[in-house]
PDB file of N, CA and C in Angstrom:
ATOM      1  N   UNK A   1       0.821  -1.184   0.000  1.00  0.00           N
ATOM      2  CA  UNK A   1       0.000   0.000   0.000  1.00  0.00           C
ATOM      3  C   UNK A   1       0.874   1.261   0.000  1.00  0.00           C
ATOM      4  N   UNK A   2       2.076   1.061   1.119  1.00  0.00           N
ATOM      5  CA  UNK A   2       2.947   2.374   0.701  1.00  0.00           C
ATOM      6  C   UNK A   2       3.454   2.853  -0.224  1.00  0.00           C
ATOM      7  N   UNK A   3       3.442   1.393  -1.126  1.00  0.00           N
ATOM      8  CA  UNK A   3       4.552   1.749  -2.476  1.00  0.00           C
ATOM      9  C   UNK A   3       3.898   2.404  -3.444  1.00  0.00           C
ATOM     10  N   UNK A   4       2.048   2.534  -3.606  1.00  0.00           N
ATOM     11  CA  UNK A   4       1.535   3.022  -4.436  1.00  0.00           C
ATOM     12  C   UNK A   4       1.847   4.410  -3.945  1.00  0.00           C
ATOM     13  N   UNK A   5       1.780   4.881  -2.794  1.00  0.00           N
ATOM     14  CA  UNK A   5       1.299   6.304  -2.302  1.00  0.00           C
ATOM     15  C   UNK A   5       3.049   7.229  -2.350  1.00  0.00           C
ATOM     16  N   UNK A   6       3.680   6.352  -2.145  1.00  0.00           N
ATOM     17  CA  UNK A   6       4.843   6.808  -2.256  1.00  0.00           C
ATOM     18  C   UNK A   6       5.065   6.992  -3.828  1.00  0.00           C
ATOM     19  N   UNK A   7       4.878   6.464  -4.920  1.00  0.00           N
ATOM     20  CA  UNK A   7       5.329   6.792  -6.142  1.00  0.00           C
ATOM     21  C   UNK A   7       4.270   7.771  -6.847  1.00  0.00           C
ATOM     22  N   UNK A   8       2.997   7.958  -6.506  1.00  0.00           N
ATOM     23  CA  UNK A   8       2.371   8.914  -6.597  1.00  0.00           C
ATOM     24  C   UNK A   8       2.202  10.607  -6.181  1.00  0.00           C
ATOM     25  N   UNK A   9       3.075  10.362  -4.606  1.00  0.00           N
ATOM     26  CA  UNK A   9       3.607  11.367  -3.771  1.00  0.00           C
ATOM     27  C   UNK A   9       5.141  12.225  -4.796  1.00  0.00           C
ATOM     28  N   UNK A  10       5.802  11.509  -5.397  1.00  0.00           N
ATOM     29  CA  UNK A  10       6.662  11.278  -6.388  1.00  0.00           C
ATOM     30  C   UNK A  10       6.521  11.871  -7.292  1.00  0.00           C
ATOM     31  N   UNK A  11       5.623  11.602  -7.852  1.00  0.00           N
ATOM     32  CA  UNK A  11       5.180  12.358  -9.297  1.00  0.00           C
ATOM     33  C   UNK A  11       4.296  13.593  -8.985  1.00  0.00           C
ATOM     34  N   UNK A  12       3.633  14.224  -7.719  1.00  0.00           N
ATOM     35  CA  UNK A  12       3.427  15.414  -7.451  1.00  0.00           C
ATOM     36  C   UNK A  12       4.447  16.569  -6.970  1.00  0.00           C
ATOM     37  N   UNK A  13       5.282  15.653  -6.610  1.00  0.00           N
ATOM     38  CA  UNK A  13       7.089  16.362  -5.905  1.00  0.00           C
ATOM     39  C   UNK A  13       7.338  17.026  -7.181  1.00  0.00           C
ATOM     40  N   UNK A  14       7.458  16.314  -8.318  1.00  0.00           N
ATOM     41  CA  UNK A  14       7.883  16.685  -9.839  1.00  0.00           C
ATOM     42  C   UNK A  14       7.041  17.775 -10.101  1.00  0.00           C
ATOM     43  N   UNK A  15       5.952  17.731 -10.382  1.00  0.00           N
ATOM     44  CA  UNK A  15       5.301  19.331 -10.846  1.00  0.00           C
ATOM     45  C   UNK A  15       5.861  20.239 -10.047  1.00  0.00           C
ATOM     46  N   UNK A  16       5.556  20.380  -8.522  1.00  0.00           N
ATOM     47  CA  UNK A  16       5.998  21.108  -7.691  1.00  0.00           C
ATOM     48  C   UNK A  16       7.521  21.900  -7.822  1.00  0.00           C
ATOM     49  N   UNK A  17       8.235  20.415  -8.583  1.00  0.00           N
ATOM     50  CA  UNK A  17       9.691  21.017  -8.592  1.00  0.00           C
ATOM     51  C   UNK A  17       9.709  21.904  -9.839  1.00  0.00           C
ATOM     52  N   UNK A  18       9.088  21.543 -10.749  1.00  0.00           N
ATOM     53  CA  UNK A  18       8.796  22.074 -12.334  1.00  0.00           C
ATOM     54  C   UNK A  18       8.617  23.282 -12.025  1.00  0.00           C
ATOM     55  N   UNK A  19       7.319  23.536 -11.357  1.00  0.00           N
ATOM     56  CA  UNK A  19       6.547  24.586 -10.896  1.00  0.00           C
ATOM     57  C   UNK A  19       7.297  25.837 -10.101  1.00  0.00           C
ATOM     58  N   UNK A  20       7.590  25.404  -9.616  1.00  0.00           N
ATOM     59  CA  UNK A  20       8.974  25.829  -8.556  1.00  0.00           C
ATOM     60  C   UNK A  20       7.558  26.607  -7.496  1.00  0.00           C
ATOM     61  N   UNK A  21       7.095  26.216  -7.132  1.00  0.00           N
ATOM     62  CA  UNK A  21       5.985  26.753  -6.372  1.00  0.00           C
ATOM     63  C   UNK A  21       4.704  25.717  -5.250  1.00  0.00           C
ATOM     64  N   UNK A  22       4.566  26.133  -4.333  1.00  0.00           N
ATOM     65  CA  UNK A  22       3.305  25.114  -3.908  1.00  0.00           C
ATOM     66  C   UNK A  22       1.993  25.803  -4.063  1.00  0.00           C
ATOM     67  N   UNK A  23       2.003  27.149  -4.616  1.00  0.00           N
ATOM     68  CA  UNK A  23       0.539  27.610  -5.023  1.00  0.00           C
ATOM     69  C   UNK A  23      -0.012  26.989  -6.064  1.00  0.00           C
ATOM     70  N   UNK A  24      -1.619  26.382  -5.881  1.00  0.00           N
ATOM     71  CA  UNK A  24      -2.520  26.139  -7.085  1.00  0.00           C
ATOM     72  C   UNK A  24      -2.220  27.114  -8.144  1.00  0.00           C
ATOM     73  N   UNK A  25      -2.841  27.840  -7.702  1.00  0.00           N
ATOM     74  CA  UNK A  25      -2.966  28.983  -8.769  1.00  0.00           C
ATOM     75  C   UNK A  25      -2.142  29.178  -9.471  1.00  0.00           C
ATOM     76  N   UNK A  26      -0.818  29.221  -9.190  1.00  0.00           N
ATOM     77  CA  UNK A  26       0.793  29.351 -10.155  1.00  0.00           C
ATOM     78  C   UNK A  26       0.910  27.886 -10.914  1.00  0.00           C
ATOM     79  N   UNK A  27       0.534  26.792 -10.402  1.00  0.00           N
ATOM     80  CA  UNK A  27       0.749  25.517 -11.063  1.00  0.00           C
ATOM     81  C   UNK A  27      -0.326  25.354 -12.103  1.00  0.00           C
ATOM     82  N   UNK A  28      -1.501  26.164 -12.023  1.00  0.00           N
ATOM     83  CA  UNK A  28      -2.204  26.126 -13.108  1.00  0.00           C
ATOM     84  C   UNK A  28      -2.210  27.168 -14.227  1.00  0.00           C
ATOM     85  N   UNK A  29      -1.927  28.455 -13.588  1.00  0.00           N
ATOM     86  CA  UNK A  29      -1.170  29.187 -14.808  1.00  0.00           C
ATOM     87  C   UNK A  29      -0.241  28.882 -15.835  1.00  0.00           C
ATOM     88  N   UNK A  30       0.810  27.805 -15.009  1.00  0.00           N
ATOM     89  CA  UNK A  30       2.096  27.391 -15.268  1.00  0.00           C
ATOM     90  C   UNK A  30       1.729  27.020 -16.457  1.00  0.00           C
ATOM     91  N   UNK A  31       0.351  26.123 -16.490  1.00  0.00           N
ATOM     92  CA  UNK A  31      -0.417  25.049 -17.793  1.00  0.00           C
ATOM     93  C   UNK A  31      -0.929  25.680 -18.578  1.00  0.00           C
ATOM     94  N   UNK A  32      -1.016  26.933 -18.790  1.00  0.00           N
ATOM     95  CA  UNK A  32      -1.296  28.007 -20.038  1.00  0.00           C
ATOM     96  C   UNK A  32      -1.732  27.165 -21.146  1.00  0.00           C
ATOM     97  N   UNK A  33      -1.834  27.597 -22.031  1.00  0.00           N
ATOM     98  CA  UNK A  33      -2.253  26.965 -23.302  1.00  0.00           C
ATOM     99  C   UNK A  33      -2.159  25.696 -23.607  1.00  0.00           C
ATOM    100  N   UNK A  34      -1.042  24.577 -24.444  1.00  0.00           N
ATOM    101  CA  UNK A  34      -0.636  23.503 -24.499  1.00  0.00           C
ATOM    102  C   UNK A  34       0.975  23.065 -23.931  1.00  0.00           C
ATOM    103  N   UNK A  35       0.894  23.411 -22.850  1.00  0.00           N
ATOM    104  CA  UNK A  35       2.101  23.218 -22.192  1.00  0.00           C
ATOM    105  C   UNK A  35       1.887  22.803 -21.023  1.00  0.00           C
ATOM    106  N   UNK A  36       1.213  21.877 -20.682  1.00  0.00           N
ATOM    107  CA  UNK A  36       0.262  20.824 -19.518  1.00  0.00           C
ATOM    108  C   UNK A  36       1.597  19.938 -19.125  1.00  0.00           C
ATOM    109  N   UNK A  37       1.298  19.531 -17.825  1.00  0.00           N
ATOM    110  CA  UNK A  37       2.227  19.009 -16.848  1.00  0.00           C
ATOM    111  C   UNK A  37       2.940  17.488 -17.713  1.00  0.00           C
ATOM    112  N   UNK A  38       1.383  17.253 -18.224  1.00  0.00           N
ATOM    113  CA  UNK A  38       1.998  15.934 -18.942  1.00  0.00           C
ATOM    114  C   UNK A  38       2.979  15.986 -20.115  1.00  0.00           C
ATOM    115  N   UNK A  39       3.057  16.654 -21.115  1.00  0.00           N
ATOM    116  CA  UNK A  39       3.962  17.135 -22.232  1.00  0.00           C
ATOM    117  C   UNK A  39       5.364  17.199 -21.315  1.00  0.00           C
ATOM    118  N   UNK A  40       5.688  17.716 -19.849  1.00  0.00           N
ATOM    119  CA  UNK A  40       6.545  18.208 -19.631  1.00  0.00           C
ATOM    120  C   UNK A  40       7.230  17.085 -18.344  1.00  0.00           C
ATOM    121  N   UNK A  41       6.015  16.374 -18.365  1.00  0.00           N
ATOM    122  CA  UNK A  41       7.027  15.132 -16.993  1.00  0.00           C
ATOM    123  C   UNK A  41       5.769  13.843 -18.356  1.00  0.00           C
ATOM    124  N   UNK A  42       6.069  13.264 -18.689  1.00  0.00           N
ATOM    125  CA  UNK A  42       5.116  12.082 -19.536  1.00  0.00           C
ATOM    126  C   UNK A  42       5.641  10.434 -18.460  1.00  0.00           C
ATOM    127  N   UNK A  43       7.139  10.646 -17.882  1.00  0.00           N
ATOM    128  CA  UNK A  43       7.118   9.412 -17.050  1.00  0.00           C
ATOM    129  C   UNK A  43       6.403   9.838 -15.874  1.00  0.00           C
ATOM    130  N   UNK A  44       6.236  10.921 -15.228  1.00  0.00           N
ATOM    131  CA  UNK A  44       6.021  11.509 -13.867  1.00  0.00           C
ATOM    132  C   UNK A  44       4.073  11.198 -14.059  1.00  0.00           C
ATOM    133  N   UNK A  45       3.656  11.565 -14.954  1.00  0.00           N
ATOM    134  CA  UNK A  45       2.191  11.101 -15.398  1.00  0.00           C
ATOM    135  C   UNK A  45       2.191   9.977 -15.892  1.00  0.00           C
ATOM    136  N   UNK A  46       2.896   8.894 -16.290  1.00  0.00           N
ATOM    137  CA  UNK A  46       2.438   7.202 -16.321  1.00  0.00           C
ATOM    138  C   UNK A  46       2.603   7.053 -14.747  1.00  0.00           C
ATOM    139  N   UNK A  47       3.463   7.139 -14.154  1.00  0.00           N
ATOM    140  CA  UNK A  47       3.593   6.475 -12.771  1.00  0.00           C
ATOM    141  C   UNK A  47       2.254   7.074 -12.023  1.00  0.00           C
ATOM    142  N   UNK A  48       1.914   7.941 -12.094  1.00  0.00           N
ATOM    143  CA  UNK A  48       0.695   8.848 -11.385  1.00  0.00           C
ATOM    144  C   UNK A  48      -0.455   8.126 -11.376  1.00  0.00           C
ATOM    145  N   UNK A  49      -0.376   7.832 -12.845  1.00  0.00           N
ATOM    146  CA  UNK A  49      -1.603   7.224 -13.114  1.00  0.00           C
ATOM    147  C   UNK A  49      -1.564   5.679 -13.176  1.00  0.00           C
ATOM    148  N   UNK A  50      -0.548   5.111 -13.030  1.00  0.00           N
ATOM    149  CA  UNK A  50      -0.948   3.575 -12.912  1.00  0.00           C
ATOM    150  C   UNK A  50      -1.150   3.002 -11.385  1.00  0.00           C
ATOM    151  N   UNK A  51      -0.273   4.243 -10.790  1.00  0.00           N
ATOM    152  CA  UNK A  51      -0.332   3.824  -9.055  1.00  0.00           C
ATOM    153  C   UNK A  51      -1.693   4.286  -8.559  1.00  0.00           C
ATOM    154  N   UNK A  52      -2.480   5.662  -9.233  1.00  0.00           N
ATOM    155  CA  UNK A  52      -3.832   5.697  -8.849  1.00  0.00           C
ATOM    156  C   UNK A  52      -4.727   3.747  -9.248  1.00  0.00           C
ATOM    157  N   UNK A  53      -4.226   3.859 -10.352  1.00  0.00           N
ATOM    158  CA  UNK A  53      -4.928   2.391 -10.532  1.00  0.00           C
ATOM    159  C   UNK A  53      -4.973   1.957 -10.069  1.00  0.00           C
ATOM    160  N   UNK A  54      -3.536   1.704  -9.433  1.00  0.00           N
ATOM    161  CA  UNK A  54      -3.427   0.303  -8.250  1.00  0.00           C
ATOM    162  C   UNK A  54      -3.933   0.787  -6.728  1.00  0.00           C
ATOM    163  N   UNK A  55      -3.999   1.594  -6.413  1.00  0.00           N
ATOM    164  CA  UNK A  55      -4.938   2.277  -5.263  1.00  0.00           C
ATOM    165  C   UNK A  55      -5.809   1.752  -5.134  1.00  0.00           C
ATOM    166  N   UNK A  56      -6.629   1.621  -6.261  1.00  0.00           N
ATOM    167  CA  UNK A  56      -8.620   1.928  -5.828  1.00  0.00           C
ATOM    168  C   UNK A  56      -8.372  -0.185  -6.228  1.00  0.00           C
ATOM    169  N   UNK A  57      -7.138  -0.711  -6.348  1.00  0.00           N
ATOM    170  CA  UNK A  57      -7.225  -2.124  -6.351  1.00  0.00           C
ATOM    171  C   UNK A  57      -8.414  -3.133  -7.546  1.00  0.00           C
ATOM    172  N   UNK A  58      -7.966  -2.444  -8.827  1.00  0.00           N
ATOM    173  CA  UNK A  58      -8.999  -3.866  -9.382  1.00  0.00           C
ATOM    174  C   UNK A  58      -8.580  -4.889  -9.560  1.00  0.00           C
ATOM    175  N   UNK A  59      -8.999  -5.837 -10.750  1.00  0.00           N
ATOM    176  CA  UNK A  59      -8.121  -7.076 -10.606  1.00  0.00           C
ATOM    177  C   UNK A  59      -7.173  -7.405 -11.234  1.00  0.00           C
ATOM    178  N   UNK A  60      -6.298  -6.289 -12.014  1.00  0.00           N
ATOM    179  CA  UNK A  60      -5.046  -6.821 -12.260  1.00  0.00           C
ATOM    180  C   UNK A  60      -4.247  -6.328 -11.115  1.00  0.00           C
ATOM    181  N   UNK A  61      -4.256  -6.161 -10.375  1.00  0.00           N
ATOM    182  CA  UNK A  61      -3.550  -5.455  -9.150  1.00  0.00           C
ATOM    183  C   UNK A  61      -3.553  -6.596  -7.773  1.00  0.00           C
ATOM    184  N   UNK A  62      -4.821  -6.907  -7.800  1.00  0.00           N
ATOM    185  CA  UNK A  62      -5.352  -8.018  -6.641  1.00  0.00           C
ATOM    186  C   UNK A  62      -5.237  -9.297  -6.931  1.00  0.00           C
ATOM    187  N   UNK A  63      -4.461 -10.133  -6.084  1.00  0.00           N
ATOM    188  CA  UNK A  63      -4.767 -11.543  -6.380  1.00  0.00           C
ATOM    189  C   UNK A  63      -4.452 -12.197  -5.013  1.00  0.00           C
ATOM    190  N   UNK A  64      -6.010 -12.132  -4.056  1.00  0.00           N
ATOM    191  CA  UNK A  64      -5.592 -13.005  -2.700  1.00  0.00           C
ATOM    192  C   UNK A  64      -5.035 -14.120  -3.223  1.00  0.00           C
ATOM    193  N   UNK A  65      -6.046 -14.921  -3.871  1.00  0.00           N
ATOM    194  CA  UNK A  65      -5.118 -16.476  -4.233  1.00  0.00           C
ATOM    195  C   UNK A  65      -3.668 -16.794  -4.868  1.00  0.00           C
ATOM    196  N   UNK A  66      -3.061 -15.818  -4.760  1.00  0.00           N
ATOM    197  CA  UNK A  66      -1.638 -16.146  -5.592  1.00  0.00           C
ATOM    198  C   UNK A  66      -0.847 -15.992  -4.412  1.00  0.00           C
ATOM    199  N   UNK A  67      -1.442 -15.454  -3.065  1.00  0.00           N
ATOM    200  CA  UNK A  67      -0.199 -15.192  -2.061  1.00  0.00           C
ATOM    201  C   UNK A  67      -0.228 -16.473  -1.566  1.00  0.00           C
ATOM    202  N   UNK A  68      -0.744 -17.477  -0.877  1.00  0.00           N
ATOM    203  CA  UNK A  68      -0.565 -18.714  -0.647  1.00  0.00           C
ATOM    204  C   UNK A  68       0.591 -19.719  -1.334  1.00  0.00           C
ATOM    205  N   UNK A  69       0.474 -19.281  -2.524  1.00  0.00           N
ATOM    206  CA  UNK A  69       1.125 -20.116  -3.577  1.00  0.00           C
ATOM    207  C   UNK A  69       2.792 -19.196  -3.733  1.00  0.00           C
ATOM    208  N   UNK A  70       2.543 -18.093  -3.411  1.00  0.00           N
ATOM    209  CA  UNK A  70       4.008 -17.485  -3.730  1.00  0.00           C
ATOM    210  C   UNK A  70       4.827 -17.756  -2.367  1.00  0.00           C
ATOM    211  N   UNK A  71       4.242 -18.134  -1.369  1.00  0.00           N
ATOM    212  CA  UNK A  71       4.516 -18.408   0.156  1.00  0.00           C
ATOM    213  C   UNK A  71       4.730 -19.948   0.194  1.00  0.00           C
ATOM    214  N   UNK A  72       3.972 -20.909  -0.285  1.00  0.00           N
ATOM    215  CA  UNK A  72       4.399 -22.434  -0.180  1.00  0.00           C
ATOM    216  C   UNK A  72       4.380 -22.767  -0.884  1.00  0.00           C
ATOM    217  N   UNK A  73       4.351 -22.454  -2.803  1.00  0.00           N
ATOM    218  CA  UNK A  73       4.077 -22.980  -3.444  1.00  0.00           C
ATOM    219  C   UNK A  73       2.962 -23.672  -4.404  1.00  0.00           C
ATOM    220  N   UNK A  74       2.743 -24.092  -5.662  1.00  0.00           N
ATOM    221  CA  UNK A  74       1.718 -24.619  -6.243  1.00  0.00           C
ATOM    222  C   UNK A  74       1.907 -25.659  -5.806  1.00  0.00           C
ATOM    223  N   UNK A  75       0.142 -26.164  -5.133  1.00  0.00           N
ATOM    224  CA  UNK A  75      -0.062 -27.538  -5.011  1.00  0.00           C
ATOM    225  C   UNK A  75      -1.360 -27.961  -5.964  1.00  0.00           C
ATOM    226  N   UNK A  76      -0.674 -29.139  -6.286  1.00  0.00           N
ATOM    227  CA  UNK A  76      -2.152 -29.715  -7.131  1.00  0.00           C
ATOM    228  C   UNK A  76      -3.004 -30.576  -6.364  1.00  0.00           C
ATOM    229  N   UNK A  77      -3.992 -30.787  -6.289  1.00  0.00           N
ATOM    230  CA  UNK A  77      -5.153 -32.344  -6.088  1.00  0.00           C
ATOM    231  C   UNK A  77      -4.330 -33.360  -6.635  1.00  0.00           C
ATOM    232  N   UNK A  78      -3.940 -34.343  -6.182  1.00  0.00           N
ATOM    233  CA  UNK A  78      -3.539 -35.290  -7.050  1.00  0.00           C
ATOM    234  C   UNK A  78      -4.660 -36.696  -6.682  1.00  0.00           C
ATOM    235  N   UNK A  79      -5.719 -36.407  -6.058  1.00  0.00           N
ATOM    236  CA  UNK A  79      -6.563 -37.315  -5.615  1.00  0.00           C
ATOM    237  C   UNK A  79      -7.216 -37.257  -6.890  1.00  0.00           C
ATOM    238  N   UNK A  80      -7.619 -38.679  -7.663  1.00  0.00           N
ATOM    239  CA  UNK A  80      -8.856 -38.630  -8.760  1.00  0.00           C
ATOM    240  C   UNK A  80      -9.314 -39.905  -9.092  1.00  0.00           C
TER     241      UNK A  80
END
């Protein structure tokens, strides 16, 4: 859970540093016409947005049943 919030925390550090500012208002001026945060950090906005993904947890993100198996291993039924 930290690792999402931490690499998201990450990629807001980056505008901020871009920005050189912690005012809204200056960080959205900053975005004037077509010169948006993303054009100007494009890795800083994939990481943003895949760690929001993995936040709200759907199912490529979630898999209770795979931790059992990454912990002892695949077992099969071999009863038949």
């Amino acid at each position: 859970m930290i690792s999402y919030e931490l690499s998201m925390g990450l990629s807001v550090v980056g505008v901020i540093m871009v920005a050189g500012t912690l005012r809204l208002d200056r960080i959205v001026e900053m975005q004037e016409g077509l010169f948006w945060n993303f054009w100007r950090m494009p890795i800083g906005f994939i990481t943003f947005l895949v760690a929001s993904f993995a936040e709200t947890k759907p199912a490529a993100f979630r898999s209770p049943e795979a931790e059992p198996e990454l912990v002892g291993g695949i077992t099969r039924n071999t009863a038949a």
